[in-house]
PDB file of N, CA and C in Angstrom:
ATOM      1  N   UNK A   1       0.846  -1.176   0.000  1.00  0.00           N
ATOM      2  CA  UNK A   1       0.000   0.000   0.000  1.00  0.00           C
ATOM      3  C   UNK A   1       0.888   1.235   0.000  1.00  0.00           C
ATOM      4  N   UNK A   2       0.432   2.462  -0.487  1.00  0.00           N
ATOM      5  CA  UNK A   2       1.772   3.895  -0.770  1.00  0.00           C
ATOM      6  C   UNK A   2       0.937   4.427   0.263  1.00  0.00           C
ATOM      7  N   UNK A   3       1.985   5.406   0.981  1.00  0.00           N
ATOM      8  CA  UNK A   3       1.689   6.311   1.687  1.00  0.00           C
ATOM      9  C   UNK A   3       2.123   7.568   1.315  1.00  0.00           C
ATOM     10  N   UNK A   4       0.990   8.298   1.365  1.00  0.00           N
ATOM     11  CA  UNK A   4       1.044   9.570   0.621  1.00  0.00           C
ATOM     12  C   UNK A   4       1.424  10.557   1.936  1.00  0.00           C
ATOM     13  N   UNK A   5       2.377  11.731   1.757  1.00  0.00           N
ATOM     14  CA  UNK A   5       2.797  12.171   2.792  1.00  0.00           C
ATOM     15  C   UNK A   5       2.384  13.423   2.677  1.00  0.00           C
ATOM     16  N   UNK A   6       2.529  14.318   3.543  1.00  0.00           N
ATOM     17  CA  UNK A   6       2.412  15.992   3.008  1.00  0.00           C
ATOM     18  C   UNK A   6       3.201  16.847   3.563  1.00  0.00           C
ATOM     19  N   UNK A   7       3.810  17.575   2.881  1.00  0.00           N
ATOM     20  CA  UNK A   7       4.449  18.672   3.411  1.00  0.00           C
ATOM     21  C   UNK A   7       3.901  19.699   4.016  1.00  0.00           C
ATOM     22  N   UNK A   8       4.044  19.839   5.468  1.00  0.00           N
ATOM     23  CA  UNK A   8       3.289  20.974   6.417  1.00  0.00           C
ATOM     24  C   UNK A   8       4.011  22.220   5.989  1.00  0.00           C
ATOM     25  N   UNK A   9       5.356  22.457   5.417  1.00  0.00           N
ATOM     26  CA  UNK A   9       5.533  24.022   5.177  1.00  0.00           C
ATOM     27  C   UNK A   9       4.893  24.227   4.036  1.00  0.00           C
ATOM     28  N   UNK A  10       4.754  23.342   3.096  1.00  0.00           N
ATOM     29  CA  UNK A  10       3.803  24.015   1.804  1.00  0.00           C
ATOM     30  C   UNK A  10       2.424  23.280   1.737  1.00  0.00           C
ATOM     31  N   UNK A  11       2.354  21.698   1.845  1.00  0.00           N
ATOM     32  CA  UNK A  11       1.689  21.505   1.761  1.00  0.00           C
ATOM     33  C   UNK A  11       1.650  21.063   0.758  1.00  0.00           C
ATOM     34  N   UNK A  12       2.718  20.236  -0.029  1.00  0.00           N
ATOM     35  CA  UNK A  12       2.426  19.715  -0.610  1.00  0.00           C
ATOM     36  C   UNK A  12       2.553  18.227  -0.962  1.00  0.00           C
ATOM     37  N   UNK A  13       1.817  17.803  -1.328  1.00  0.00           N
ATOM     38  CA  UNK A  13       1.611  16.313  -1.608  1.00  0.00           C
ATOM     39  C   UNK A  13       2.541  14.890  -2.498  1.00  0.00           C
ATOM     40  N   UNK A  14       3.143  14.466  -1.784  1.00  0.00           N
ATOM     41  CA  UNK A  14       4.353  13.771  -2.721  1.00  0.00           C
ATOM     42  C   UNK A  14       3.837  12.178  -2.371  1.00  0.00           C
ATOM     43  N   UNK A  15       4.533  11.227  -2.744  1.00  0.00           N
ATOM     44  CA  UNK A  15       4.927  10.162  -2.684  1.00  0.00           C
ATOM     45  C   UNK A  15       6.393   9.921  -2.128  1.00  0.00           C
ATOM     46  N   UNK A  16       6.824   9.015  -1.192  1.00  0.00           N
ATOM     47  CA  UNK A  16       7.652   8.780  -0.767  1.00  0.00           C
ATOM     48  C   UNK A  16       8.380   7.724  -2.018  1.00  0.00           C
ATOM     49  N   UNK A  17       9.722   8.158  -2.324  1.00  0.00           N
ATOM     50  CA  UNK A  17      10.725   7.443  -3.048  1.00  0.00           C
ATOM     51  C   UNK A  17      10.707   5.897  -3.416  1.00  0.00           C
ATOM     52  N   UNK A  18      10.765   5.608  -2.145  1.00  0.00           N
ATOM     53  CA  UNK A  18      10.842   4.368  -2.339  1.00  0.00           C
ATOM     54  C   UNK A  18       9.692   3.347  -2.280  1.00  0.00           C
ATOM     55  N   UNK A  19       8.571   3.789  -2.132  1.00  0.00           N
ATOM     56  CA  UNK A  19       7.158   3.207  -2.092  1.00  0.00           C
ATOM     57  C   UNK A  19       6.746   3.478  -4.170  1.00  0.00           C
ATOM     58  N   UNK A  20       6.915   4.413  -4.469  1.00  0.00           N
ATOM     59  CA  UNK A  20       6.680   4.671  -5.720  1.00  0.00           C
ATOM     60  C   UNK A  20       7.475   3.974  -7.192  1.00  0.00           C
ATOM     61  N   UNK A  21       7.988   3.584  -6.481  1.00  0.00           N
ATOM     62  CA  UNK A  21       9.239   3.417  -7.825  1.00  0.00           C
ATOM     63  C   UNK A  21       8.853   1.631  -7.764  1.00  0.00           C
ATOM     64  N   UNK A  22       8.597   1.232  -7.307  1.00  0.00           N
ATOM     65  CA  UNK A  22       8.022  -0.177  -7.629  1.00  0.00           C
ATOM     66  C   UNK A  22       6.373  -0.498  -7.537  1.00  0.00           C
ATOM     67  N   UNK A  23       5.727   0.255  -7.952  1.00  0.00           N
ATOM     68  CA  UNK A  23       4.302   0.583  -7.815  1.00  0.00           C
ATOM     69  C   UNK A  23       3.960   0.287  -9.355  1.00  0.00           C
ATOM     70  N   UNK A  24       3.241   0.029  -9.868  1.00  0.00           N
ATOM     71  CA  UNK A  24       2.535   0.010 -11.428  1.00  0.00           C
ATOM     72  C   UNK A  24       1.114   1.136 -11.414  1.00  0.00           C
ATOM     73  N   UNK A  25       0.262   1.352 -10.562  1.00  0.00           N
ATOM     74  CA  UNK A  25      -0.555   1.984 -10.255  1.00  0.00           C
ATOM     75  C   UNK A  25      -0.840   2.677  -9.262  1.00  0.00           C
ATOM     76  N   UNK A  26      -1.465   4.081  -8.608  1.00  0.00           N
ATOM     77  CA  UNK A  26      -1.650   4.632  -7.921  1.00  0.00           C
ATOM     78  C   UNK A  26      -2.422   4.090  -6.597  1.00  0.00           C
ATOM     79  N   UNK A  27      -3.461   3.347  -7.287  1.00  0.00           N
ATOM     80  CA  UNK A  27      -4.765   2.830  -6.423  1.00  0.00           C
ATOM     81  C   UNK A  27      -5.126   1.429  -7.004  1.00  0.00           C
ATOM     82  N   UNK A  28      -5.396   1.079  -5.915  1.00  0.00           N
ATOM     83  CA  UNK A  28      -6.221  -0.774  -6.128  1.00  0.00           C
ATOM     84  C   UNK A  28      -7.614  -0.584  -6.896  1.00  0.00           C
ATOM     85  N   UNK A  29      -8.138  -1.338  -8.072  1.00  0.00           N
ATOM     86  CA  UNK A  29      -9.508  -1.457  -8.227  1.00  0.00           C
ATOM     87  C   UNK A  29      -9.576  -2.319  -9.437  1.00  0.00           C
ATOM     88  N   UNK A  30     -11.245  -2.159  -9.862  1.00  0.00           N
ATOM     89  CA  UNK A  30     -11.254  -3.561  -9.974  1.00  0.00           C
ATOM     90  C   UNK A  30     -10.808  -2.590 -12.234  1.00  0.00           C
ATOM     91  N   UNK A  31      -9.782  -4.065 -12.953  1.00  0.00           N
ATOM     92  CA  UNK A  31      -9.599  -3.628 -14.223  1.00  0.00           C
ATOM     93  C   UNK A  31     -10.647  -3.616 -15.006  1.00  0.00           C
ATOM     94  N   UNK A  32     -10.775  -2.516 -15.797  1.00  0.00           N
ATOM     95  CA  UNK A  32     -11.683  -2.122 -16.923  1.00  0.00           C
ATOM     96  C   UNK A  32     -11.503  -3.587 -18.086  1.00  0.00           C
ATOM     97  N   UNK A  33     -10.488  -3.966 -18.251  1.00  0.00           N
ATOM     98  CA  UNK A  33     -10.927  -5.186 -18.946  1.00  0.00           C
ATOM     99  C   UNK A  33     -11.054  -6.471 -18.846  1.00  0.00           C
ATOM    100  N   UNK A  34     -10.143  -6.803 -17.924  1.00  0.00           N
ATOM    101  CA  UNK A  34     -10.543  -8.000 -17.532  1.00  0.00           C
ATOM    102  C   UNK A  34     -11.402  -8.481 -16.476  1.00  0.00           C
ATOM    103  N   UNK A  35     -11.358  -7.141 -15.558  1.00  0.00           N
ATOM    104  CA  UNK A  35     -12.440  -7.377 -14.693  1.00  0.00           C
ATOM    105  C   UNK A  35     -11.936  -7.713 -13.134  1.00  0.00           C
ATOM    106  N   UNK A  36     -10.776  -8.009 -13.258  1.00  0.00           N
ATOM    107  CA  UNK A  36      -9.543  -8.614 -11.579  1.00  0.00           C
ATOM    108  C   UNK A  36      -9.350  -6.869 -11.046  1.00  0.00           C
ATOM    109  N   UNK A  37      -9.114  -7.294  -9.720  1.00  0.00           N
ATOM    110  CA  UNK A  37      -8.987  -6.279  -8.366  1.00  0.00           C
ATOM    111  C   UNK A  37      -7.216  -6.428  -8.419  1.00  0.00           C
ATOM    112  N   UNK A  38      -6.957  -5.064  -9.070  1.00  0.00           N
ATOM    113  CA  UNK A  38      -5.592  -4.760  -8.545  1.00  0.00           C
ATOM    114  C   UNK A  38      -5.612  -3.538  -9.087  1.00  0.00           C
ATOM    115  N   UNK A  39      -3.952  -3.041  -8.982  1.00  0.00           N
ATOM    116  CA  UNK A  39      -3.638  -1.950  -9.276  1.00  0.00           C
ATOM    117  C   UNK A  39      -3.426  -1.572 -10.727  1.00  0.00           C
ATOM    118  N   UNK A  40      -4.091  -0.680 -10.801  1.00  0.00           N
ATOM    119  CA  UNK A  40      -4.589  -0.015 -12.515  1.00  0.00           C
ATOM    120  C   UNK A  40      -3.976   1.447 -12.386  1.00  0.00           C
ATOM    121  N   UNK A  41      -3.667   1.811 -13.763  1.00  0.00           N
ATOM    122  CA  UNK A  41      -3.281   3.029 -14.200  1.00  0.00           C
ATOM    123  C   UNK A  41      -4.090   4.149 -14.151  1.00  0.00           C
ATOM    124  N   UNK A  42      -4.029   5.198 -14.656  1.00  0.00           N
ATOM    125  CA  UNK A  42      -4.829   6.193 -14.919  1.00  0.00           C
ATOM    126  C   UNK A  42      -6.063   5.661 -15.978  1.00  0.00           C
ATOM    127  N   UNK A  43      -5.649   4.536 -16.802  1.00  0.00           N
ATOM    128  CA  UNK A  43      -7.022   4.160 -17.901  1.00  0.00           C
ATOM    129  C   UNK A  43      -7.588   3.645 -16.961  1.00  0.00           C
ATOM    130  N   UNK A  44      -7.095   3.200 -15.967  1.00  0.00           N
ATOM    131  CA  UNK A  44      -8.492   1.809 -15.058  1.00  0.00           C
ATOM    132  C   UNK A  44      -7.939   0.679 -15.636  1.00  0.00           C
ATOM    133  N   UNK A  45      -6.918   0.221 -16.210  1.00  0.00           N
ATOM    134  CA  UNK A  45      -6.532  -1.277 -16.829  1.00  0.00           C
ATOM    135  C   UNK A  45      -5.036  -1.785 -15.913  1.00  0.00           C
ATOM    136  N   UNK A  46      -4.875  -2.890 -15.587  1.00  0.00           N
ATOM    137  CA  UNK A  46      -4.281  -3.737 -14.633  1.00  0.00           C
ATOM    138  C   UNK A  46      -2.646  -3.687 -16.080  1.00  0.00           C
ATOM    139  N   UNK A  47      -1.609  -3.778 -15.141  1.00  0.00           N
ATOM    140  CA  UNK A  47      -0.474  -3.648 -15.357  1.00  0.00           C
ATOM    141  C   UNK A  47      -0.461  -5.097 -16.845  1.00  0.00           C
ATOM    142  N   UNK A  48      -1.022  -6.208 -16.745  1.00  0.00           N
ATOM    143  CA  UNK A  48      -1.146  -7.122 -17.798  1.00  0.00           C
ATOM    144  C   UNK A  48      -1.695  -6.395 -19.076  1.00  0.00           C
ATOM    145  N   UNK A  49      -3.093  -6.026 -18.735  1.00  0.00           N
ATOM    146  CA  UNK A  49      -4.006  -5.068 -20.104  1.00  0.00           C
ATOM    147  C   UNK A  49      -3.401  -4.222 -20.268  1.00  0.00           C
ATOM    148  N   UNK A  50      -2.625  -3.078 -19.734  1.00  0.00           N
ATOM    149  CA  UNK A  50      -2.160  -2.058 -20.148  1.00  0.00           C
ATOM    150  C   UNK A  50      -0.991  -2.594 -21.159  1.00  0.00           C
ATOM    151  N   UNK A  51      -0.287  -3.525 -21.020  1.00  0.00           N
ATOM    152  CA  UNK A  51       0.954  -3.843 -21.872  1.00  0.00           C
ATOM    153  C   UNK A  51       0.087  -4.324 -23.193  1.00  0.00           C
ATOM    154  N   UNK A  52      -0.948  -5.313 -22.997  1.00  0.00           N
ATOM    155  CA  UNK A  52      -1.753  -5.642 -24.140  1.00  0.00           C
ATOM    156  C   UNK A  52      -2.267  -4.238 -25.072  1.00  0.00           C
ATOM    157  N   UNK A  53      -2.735  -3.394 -24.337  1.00  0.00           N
ATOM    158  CA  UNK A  53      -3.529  -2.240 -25.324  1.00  0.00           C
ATOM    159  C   UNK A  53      -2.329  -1.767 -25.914  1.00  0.00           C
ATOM    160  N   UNK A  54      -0.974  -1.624 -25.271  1.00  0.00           N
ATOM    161  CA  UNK A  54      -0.072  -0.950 -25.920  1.00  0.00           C
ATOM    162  C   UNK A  54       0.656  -1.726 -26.844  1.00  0.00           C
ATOM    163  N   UNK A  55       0.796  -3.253 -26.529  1.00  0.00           N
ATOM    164  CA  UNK A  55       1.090  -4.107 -27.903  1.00  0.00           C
ATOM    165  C   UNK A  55      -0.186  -3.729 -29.530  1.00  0.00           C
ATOM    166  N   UNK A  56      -1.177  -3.668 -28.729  1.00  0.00           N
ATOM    167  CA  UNK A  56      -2.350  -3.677 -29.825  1.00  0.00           C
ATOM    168  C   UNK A  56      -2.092  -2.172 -30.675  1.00  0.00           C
ATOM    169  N   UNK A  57      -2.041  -1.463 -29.981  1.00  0.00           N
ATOM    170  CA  UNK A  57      -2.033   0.161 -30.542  1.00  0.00           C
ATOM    171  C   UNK A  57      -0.882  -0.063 -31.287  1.00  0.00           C
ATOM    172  N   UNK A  58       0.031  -0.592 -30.908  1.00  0.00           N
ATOM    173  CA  UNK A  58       1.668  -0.258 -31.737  1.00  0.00           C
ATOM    174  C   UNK A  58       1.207  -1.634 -33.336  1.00  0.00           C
ATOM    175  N   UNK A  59       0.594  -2.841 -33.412  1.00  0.00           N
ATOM    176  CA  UNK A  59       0.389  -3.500 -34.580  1.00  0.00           C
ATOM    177  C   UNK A  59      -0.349  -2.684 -34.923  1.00  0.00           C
ATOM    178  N   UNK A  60      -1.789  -2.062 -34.441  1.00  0.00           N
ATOM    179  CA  UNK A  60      -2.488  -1.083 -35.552  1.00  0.00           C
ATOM    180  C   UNK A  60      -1.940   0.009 -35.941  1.00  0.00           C
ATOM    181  N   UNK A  61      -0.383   0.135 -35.763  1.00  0.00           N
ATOM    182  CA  UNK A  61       0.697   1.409 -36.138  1.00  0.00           C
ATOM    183  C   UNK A  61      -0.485   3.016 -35.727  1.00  0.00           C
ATOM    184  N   UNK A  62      -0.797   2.755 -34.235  1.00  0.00           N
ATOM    185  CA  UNK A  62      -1.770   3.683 -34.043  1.00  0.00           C
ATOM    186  C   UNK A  62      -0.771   4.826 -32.920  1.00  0.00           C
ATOM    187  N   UNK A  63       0.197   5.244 -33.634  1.00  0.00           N
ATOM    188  CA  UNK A  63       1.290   5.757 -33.116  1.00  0.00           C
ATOM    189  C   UNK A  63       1.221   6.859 -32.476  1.00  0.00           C
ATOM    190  N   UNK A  64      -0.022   7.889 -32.201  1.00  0.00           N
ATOM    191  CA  UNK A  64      -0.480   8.674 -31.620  1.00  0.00           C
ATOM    192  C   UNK A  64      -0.794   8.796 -30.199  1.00  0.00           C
ATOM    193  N   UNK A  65      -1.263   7.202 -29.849  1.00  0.00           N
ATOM    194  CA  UNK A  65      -2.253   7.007 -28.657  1.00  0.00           C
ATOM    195  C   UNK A  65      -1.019   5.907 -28.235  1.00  0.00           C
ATOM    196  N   UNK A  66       0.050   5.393 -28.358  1.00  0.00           N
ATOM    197  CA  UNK A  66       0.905   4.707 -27.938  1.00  0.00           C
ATOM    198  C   UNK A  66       1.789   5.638 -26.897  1.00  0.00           C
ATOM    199  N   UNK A  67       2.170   5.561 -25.410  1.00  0.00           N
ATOM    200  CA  UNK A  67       3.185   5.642 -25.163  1.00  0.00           C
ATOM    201  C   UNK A  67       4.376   5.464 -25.510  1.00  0.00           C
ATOM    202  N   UNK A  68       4.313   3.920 -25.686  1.00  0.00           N
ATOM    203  CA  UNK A  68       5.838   3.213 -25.970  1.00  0.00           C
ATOM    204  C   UNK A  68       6.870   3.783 -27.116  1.00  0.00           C
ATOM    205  N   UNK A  69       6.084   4.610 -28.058  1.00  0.00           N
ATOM    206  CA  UNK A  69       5.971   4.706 -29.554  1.00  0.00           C
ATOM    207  C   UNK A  69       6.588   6.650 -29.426  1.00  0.00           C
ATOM    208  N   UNK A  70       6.820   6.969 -27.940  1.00  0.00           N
ATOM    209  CA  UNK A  70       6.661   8.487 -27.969  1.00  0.00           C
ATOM    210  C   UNK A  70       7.585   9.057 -28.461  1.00  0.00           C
ATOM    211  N   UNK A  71       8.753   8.199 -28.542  1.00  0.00           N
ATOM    212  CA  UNK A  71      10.291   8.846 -28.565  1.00  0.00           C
ATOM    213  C   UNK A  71      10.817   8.512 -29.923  1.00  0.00           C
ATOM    214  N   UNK A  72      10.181   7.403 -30.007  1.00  0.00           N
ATOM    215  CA  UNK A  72      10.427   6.439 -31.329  1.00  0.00           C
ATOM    216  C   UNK A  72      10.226   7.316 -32.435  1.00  0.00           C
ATOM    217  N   UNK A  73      11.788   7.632 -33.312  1.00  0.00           N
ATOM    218  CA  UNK A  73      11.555   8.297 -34.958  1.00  0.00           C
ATOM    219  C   UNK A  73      11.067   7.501 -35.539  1.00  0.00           C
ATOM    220  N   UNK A  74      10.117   8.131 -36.458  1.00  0.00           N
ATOM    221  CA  UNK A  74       9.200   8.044 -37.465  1.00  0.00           C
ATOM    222  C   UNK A  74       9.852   6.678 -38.189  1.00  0.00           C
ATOM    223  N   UNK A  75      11.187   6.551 -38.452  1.00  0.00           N
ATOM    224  CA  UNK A  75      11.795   5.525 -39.525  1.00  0.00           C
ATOM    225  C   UNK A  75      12.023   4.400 -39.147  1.00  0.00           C
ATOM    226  N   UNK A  76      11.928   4.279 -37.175  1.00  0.00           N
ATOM    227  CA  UNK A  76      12.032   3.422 -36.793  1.00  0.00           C
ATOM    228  C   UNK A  76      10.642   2.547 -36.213  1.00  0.00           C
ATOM    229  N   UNK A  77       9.540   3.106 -36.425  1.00  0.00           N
ATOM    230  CA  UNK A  77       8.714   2.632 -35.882  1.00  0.00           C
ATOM    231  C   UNK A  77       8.018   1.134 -36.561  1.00  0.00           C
ATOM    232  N   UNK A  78       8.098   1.159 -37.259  1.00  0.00           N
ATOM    233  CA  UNK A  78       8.005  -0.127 -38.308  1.00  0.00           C
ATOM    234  C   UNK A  78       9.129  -1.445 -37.673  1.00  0.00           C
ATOM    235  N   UNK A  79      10.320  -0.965 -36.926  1.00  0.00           N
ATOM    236  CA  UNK A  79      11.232  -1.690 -36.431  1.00  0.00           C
ATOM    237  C   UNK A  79      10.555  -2.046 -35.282  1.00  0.00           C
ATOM    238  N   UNK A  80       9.562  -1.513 -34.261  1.00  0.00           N
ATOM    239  CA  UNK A  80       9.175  -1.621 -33.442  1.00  0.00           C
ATOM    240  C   UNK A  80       8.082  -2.585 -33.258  1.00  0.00           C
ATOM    241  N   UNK A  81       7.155  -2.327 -34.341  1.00  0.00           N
ATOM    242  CA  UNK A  81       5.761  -3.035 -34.869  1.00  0.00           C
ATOM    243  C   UNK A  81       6.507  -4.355 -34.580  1.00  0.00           C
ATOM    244  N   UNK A  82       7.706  -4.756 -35.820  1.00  0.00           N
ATOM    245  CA  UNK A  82       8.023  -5.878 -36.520  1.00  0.00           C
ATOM    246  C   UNK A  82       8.583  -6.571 -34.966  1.00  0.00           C
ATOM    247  N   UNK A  83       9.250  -5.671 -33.983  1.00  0.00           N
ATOM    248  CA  UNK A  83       9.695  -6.554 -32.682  1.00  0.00           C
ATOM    249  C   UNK A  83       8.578  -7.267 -32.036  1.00  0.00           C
ATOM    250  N   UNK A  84       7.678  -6.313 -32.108  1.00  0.00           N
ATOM    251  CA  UNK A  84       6.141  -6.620 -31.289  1.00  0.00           C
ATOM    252  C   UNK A  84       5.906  -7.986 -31.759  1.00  0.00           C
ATOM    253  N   UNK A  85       4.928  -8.163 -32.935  1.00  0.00           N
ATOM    254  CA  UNK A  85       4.985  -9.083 -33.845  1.00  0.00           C
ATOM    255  C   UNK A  85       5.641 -10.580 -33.448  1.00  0.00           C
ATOM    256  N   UNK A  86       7.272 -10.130 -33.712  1.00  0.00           N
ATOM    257  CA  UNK A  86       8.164 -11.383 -33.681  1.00  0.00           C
ATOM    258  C   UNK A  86       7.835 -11.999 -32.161  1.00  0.00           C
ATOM    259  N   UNK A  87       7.774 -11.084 -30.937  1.00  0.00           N
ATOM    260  CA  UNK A  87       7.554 -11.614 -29.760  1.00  0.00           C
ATOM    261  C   UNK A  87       6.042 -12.061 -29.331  1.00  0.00           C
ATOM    262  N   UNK A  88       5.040 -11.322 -29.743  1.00  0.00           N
ATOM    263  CA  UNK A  88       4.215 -11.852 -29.342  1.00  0.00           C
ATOM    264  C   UNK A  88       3.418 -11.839 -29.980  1.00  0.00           C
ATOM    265  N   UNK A  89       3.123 -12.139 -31.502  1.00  0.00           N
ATOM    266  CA  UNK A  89       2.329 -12.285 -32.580  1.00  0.00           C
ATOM    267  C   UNK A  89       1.431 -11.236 -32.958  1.00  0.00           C
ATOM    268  N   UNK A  90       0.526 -11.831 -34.128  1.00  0.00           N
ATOM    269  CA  UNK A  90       0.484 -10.600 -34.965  1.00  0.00           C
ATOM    270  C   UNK A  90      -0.751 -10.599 -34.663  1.00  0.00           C
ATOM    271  N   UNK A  91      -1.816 -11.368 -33.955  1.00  0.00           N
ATOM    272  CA  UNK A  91      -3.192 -11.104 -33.478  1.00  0.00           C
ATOM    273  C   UNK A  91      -3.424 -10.306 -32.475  1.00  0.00           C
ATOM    274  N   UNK A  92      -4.108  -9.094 -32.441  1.00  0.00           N
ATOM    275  CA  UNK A  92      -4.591  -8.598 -31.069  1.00  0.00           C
ATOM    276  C   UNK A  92      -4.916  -9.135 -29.663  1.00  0.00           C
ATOM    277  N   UNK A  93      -4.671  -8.415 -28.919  1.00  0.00           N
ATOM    278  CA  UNK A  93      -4.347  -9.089 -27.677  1.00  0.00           C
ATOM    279  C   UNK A  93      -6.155  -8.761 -26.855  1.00  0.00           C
ATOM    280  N   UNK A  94      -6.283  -7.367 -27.148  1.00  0.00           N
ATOM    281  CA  UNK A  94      -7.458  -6.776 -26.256  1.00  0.00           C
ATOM    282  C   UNK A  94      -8.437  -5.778 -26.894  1.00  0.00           C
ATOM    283  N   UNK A  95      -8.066  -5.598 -27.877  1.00  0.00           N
ATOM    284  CA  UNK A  95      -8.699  -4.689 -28.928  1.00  0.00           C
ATOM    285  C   UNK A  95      -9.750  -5.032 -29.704  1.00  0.00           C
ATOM    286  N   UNK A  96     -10.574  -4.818 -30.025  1.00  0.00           N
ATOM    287  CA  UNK A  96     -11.134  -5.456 -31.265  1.00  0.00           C
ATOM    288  C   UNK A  96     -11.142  -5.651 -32.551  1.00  0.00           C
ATOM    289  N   UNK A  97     -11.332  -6.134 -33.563  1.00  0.00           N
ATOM    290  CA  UNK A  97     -11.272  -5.842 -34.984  1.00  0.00           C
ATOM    291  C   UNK A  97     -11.861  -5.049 -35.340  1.00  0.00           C
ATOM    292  N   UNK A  98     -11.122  -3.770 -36.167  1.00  0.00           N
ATOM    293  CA  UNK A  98     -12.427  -3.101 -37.002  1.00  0.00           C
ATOM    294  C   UNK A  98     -13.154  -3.708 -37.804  1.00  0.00           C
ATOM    295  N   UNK A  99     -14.365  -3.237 -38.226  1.00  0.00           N
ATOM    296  CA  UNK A  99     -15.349  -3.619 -38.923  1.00  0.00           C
ATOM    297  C   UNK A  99     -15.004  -3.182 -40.687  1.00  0.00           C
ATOM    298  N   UNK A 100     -14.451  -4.206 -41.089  1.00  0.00           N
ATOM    299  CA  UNK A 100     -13.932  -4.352 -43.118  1.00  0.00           C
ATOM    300  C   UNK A 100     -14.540  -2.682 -43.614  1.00  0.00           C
ATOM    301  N   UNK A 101     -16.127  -2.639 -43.211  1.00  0.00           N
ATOM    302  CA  UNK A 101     -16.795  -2.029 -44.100  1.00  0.00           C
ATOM    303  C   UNK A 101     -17.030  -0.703 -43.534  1.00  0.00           C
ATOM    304  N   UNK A 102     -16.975   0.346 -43.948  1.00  0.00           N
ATOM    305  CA  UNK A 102     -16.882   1.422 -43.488  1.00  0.00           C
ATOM    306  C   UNK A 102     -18.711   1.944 -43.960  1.00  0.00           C
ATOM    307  N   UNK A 103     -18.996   2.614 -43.053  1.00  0.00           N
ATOM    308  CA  UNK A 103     -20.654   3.182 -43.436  1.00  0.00           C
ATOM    309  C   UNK A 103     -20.319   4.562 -44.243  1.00  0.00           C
ATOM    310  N   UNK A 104     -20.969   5.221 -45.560  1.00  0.00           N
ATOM    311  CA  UNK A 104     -20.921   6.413 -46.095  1.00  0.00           C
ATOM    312  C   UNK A 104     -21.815   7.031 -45.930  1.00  0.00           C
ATOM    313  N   UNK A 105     -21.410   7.954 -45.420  1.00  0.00           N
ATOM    314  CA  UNK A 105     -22.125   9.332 -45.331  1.00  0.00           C
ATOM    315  C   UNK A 105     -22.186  10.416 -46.565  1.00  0.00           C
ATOM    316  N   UNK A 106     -23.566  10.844 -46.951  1.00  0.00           N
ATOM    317  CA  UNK A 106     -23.412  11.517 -48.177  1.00  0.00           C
ATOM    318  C   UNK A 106     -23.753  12.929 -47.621  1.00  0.00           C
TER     319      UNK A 106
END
């Protein structure tokens, strides 16, 4: 469990060092996708789903909404996909398939 401390001359609110740095999430609850009681991120997804959405985002080369992908030049990101891929295949993990057919709007 973290203990959140506060500073009485300012007042302000930290995390202690060494409670934080091996933490994956802020707070215990239950994951947005799979549904298990642990510690989740800011999405609400458990330290397992969160690596899944971010494997999934990086095969749909959805390089916007990726963390992992933040630093990563443009020329290399295709190097990244292709690591993903080689390690843990080329099917989505947590995502869904889009739908082939797109609806038109006139």
């Amino acid at each position: 469990m973290l203990r959140i401390e506060t500073s009485r001359r300012r007042g302000d609110v930290f995390l202690r060092r060494d409670e934080y740095d091996d933490a994956f999430g802020l707070r215990e609850a239950e994951c947005q996708a799979c549904d298990t009681f642990a510690p989740v991120n800011d999405s609400g997804l458990c330290e397992d789903c969160a690596g899944k959405l971010e494997r999934d985002l990086i095969r749909k080369r959805d390089w916007d909404y990726t963390a992992s992908a933040f630093a990563v030049p443009p020329e290399k990101r295709e190097e990244l996909r292709r690591f993903v891929i080689e390690q843990y295949g080329k099917d989505l993990e947590l995502l869904a398939e889009a739908d082939e057919e797109k609806s038109t709007r006139k």
